[in-house]
C-alpha atoms as a PDB file:
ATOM      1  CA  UNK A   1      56.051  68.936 173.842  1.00  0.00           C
ATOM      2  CA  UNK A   2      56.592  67.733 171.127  1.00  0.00           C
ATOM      3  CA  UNK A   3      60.104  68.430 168.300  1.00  0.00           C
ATOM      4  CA  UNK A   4      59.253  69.192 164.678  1.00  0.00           C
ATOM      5  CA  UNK A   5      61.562  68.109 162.625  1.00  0.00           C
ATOM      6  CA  UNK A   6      63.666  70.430 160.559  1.00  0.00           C
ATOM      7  CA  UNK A   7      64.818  68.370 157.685  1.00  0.00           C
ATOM      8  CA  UNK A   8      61.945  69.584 155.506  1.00  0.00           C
ATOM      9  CA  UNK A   9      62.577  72.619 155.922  1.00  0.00           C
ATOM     10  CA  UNK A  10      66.654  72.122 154.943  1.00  0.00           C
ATOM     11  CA  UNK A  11      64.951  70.288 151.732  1.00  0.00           C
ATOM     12  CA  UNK A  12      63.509  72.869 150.227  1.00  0.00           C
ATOM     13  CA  UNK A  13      65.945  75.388 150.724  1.00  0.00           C
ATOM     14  CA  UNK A  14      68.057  72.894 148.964  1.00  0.00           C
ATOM     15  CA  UNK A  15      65.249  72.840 146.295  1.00  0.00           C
ATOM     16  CA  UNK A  16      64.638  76.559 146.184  1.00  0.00           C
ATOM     17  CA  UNK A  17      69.045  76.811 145.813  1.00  0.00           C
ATOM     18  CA  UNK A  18      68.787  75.437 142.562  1.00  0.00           C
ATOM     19  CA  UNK A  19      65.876  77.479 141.362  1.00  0.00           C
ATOM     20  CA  UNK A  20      67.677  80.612 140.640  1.00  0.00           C
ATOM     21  CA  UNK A  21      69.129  80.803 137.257  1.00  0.00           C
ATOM     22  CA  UNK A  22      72.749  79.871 137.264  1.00  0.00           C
ATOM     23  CA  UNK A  23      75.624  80.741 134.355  1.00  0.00           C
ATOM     24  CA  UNK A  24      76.628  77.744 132.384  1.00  0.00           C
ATOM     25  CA  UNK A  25      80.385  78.478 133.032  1.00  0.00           C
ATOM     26  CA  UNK A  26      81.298  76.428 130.098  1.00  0.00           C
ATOM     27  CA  UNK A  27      79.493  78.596 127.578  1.00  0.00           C
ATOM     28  CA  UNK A  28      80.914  81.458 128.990  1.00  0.00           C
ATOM     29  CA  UNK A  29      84.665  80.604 129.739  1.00  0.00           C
ATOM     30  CA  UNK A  30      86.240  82.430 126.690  1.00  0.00           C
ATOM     31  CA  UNK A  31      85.004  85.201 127.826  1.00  0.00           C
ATOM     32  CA  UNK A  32      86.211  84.839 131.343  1.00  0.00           C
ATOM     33  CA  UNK A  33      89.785  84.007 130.201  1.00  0.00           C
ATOM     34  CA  UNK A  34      89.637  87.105 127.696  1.00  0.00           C
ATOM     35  CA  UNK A  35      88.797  88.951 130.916  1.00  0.00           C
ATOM     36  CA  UNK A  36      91.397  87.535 132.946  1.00  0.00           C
ATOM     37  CA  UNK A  37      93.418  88.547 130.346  1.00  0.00           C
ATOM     38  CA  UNK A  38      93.230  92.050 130.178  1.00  0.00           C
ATOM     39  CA  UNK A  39      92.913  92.332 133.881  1.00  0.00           C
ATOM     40  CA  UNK A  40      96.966  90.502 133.792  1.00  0.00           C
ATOM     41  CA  UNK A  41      98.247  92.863 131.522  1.00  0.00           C
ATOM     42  CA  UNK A  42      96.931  95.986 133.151  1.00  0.00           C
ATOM     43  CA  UNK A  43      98.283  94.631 136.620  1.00  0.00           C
ATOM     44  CA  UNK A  44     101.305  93.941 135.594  1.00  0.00           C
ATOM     45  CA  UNK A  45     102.026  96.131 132.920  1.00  0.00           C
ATOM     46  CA  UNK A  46     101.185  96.313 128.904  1.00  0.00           C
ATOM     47  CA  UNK A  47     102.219  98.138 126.113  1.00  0.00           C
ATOM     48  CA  UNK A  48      99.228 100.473 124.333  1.00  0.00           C
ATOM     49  CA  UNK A  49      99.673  97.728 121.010  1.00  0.00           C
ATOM     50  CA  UNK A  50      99.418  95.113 123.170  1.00  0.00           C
ATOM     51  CA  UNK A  51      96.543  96.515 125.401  1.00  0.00           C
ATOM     52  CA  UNK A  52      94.708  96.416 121.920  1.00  0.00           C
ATOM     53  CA  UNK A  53      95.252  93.226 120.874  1.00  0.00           C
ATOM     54  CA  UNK A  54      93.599  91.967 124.403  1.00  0.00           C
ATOM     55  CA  UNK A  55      90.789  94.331 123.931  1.00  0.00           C
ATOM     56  CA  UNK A  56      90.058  93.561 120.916  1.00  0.00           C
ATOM     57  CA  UNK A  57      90.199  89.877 121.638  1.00  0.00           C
ATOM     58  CA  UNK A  58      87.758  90.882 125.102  1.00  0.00           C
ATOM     59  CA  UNK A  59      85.191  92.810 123.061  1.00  0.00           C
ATOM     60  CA  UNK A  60      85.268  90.184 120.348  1.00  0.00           C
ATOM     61  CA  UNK A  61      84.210  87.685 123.137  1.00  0.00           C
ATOM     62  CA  UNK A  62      81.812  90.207 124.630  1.00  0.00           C
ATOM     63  CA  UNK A  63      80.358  90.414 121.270  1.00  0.00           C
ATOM     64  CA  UNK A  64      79.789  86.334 121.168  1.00  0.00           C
ATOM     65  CA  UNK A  65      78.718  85.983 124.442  1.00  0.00           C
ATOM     66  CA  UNK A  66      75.582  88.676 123.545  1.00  0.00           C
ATOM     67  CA  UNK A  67      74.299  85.303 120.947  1.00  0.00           C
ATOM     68  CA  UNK A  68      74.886  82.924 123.967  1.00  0.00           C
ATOM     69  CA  UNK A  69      72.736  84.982 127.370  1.00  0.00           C
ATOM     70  CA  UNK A  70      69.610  82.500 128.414  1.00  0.00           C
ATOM     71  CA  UNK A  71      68.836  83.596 131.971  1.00  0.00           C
ATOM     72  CA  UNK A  72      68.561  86.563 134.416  1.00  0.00           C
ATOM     73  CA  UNK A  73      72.336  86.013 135.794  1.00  0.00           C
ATOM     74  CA  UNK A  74      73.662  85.656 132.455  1.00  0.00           C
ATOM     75  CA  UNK A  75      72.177  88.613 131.147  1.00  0.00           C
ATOM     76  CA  UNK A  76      73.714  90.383 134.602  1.00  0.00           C
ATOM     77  CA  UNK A  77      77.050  88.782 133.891  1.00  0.00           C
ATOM     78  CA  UNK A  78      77.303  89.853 130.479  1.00  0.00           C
ATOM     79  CA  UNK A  79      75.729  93.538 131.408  1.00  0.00           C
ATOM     80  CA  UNK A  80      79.059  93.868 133.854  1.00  0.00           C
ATOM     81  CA  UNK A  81      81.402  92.306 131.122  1.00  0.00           C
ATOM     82  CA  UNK A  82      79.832  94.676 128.909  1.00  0.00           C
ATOM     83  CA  UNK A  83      80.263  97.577 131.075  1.00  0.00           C
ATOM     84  CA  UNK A  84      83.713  96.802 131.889  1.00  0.00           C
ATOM     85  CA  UNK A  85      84.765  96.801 127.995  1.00  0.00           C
ATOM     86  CA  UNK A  86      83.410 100.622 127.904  1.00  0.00           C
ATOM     87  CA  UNK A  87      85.898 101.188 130.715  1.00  0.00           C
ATOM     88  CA  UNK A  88      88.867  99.791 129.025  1.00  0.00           C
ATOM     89  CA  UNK A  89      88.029 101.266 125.893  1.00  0.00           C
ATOM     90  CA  UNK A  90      87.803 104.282 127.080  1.00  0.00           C
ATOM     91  CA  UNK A  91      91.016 104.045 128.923  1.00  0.00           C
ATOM     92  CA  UNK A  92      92.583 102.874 125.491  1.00  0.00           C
ATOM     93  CA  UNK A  93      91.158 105.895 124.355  1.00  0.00           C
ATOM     94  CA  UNK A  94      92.782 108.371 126.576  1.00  0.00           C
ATOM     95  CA  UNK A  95      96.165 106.501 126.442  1.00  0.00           C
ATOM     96  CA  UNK A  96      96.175 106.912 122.882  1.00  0.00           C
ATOM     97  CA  UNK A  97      95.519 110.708 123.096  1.00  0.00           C
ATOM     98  CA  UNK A  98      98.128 111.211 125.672  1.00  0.00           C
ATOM     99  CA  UNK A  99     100.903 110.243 123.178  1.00  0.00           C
ATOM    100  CA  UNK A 100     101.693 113.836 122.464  1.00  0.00           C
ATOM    101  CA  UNK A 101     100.959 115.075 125.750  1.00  0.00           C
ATOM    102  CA  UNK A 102     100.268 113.825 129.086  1.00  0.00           C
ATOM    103  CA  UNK A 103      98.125 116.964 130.028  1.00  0.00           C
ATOM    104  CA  UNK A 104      94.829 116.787 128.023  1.00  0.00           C
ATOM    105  CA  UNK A 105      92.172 119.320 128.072  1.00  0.00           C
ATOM    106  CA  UNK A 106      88.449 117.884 126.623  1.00  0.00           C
ATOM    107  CA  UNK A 107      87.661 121.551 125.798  1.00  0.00           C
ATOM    108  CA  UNK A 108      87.535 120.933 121.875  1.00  0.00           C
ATOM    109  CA  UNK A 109      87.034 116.842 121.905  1.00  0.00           C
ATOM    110  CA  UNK A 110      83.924 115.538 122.909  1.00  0.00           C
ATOM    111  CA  UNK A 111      84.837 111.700 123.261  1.00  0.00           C
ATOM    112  CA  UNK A 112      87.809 113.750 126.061  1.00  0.00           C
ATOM    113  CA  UNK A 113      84.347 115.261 127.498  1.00  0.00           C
ATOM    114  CA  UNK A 114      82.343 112.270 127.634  1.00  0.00           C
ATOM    115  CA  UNK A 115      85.035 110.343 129.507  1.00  0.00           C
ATOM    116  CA  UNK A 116      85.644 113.152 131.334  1.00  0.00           C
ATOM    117  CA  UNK A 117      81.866 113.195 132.990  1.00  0.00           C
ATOM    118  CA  UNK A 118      81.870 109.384 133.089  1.00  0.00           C
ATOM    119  CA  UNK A 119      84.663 108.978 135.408  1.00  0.00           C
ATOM    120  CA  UNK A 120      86.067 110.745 138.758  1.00  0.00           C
ATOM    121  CA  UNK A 121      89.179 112.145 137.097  1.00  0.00           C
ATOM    122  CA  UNK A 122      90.684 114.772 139.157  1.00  0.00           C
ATOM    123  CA  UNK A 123      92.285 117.213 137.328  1.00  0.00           C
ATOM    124  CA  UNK A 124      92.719 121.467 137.127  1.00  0.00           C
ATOM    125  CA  UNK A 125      90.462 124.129 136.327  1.00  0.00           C
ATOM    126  CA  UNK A 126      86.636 123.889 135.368  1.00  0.00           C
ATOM    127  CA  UNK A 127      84.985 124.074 131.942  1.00  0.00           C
ATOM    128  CA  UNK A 128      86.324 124.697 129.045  1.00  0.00           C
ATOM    129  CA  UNK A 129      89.794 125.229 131.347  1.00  0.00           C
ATOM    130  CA  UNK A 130      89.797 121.588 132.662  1.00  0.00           C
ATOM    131  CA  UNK A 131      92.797 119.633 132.045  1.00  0.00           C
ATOM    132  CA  UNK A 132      94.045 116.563 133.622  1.00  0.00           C
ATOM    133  CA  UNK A 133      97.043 113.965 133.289  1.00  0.00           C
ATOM    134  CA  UNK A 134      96.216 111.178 130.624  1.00  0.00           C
ATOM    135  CA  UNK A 135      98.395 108.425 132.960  1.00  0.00           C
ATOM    136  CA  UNK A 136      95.866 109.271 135.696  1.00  0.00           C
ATOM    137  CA  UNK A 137      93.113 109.234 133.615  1.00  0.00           C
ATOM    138  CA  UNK A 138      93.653 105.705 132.895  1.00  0.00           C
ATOM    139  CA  UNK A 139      94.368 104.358 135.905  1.00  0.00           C
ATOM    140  CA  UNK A 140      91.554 105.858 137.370  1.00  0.00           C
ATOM    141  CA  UNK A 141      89.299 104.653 134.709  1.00  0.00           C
ATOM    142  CA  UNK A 142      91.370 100.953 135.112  1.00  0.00           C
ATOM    143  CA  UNK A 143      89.556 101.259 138.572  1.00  0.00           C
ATOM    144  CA  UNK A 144      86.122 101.335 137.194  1.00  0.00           C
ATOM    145  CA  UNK A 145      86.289  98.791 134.272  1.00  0.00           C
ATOM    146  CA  UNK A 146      88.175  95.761 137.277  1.00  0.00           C
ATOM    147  CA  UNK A 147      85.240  96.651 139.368  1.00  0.00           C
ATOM    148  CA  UNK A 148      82.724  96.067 136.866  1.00  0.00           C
ATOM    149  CA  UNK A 149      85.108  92.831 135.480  1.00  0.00           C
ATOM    150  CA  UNK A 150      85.599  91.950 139.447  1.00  0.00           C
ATOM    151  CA  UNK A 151      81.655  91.626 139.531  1.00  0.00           C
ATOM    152  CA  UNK A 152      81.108  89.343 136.707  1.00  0.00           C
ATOM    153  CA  UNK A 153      83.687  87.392 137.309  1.00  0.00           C
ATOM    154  CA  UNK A 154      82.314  86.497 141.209  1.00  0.00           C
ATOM    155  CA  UNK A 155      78.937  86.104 138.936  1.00  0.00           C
ATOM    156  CA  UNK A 156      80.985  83.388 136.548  1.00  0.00           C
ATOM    157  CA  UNK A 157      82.381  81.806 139.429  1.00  0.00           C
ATOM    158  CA  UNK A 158      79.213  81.660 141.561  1.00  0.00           C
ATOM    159  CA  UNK A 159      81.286  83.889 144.174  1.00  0.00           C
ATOM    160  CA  UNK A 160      78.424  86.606 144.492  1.00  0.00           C
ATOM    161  CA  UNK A 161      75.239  85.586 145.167  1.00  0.00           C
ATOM    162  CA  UNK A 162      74.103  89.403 146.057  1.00  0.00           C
ATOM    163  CA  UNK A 163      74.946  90.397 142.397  1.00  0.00           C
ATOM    164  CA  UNK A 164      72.498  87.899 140.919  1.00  0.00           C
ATOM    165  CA  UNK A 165      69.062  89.278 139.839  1.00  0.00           C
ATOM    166  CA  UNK A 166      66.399  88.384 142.434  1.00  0.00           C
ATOM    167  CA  UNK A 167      63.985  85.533 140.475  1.00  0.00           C
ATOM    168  CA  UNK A 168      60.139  86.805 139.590  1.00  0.00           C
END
């Protein structure tokens, strides 16, 4: 009996590795580092002026990286970037409302509605009766937006192969 040899096989897996569209990390590192930067600040603690400042340095990255997407994965990295900067926005959103009261009620304001429906925030009451605490809000929407930033940074970083598009 004879052994086949397996080293063609190992070649074009090696071949068929660099196939898949890959991000071009350099292009994309502002955005990665505006990213990291937000995701600091929220670990670690931030004031709400200088939570804007980093979002509005994020989005304006978000914004620059739209001109810059060539490929499948860096139109998936940039979709999860994207969707994080919704999160954080909206966080910003509810922090700002909770400055003259942590217990908010989206009966009367429908951006407090829409964010309210986005995101599992637990809170008391149903309908037009629903209120909830604005510092829970946030966190709890902080969840969302480093899940969504978690996943395009493994897609920056080449850390997540499941999250890349499958090639046509």
């Amino acid at each position: 009996m004879r052994k086949k040899s397996i080293a063609p096989i190992f070649a074009a897996l090696l071949v068929c590795s660099h196939c898949a569209p890959r991000v071009d990390k350099q292009k994309f590192e502002p955005l990665y580092r505006a990213g990291k930067n937000i995701e600091g600040a929220v670990a670690v603690g931030v004031n709400l002026l200088k939570y804007r400042e980093l979002l509005q340095g994020f989005a304006t990255e978000v914004s620059i990286a739209n001109d810059k997407v060539a490929n499948d994965a860096e139109r998936a990295l940039l979709k999860n970037y994207e969707e994080a900067l919704v999160a954080y926005k909206d966080a910003g959103a509810v922090w700002e409302k909770r400055l003259k009261g942590d217990t908010l009620s989206p009966a009367d304001d429908p951006e407090l509605v829409r964010i309210a429906d986005a995101y599992p925030i637990s809170g008391r009451g149903s309908g037009r009766a629903f209120t909830f605490s604005g510092e829970a809000a946030v966190q709890t929407i902080w969840v969302r937006a480093g899940a969504r930033l978690k996943a395009a940074n493994d897609l920056y970083t080449g850390n997540s192969a499941d999250a890349l598009p499958t090639p046509h």
